[in-house]
Protein backbone atom coordinates (compact mmCIF):
# COMPACT_ATOMS: atom_id res chain seq x y z
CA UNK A 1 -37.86 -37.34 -4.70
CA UNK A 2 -38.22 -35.34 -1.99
CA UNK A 3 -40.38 -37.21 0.97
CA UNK A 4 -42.13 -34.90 3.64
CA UNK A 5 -42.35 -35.46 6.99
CA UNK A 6 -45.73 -35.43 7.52
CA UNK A 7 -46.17 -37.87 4.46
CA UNK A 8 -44.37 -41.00 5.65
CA UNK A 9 -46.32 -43.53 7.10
CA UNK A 10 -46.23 -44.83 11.04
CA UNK A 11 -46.58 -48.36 12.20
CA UNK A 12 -46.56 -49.40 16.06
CA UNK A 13 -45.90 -52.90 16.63
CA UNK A 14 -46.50 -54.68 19.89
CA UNK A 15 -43.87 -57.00 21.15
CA UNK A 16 -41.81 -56.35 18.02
CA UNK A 17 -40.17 -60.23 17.32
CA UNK A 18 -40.66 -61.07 20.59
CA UNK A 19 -39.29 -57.85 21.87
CA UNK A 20 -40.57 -55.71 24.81
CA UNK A 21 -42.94 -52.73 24.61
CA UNK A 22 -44.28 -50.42 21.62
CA UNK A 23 -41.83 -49.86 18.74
CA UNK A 24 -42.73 -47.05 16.67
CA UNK A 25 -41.50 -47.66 12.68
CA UNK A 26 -41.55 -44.63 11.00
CA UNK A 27 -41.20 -45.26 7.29
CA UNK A 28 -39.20 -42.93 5.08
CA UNK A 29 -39.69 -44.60 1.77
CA UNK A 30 -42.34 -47.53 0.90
CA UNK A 31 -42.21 -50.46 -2.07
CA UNK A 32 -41.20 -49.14 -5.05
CA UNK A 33 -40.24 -45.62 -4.17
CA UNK A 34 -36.23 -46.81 -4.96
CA UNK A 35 -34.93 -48.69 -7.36
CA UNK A 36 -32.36 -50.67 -5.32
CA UNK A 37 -33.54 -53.95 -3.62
CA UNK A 38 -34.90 -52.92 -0.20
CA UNK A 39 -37.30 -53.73 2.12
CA UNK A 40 -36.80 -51.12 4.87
CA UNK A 41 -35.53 -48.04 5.11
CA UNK A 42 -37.44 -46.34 8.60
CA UNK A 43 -36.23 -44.75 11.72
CA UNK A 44 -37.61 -46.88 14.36
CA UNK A 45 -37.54 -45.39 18.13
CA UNK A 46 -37.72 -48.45 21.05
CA UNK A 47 -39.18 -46.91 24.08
CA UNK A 48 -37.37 -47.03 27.49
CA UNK A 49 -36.94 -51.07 28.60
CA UNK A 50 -38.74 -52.06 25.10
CA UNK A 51 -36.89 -54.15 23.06
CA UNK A 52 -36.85 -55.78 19.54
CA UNK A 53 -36.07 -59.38 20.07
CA UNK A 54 -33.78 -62.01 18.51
CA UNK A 55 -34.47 -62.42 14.86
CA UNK A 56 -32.08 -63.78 11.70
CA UNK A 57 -31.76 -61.83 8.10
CA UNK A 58 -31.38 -64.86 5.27
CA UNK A 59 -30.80 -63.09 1.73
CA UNK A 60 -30.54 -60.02 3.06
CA UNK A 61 -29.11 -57.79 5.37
CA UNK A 62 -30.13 -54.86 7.94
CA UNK A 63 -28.19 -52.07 8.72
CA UNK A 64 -29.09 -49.69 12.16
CA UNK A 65 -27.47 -46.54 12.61
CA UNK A 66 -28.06 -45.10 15.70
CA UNK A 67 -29.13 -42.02 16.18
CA UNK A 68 -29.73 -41.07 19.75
CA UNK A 69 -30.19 -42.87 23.12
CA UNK A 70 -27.94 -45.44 24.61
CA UNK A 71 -28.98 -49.83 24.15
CA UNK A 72 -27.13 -53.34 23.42
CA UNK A 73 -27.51 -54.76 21.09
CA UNK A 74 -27.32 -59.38 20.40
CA UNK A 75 -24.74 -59.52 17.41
CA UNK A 76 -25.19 -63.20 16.54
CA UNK A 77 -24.06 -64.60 20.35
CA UNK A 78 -22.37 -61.83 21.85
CA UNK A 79 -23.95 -58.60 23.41
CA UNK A 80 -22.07 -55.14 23.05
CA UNK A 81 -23.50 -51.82 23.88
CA UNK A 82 -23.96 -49.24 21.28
CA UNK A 83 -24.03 -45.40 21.75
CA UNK A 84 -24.86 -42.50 19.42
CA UNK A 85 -23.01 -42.78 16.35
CA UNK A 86 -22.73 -46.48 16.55
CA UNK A 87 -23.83 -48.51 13.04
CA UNK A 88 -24.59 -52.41 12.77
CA UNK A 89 -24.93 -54.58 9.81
CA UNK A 90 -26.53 -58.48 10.55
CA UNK A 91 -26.88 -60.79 7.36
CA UNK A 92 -26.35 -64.19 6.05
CA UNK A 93 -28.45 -65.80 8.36
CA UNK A 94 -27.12 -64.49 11.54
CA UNK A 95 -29.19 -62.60 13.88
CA UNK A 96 -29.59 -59.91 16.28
CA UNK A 97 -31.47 -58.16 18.87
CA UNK A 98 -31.87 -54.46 20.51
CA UNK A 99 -32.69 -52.87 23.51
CA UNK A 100 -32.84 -49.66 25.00
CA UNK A 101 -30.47 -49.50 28.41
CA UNK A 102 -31.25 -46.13 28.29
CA UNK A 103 -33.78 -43.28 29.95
CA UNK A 104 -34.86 -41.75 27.32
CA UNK A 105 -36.15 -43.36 23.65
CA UNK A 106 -33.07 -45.01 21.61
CA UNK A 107 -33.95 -43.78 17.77
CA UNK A 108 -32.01 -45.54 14.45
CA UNK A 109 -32.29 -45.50 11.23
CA UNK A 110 -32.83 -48.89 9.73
CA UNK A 111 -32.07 -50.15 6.08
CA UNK A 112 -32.72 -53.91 4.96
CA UNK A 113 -30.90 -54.72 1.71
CA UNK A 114 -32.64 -57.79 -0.07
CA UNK A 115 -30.01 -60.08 -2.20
């Protein structure tokens, strides 16, 4: 299945989990396109000094792969800085948190897995 750019679907959240700013969630995929047990798969962009705050993933996990800008990211209790490149996965019941460190918009792509 071949999905089109102009067909995928944009949601702007406000203060995304407590975060900072507008967060722009493009979705690539909605329920029941796939097959596998998801319930994301999106490239979200955080503006410059937005954020997505602190938030846990019980049966399931996300994955972020980023794709450009610079940020830091909250991995459980500890805060590391992430570049280009850079992928994350957060499950189990731990948590994390992004932000963009950067001037210009820090864009991943975003997969939750549901178990």
């Amino acid at each position: 299945m071949l999905r089109k750019n102009e067909e995928m679907t944009i949601e702007v959240r406000e203060r995304m989990r407590g975060g900072v700013g507008e967060i722009q969630i493009k979705n690539l995929f909605q329920d029941g396109d796939l097959k596998g047990k998801t319930r994301l798969v999106a490239e979200i962009t955080i503006p410059v000094g937005g954020s997505i705050g602190f938030h846990q993933h019980d049966q399931e996990e996300e994955i972020f792969y980023f794709v450009s800008g610079m940020g830091r990211v909250k991995d459980q209790d500890e805060w590391k800085e992430i570049n280009i490149g850079d992928a994350l996965v957060t499950g189990g019941g731990k948590g994390h948190s992004v932000e963009n460190i950067g001037n210009v918009p820090l864009v991943l792509m975003a997969v939750i897995l549901v178990y």
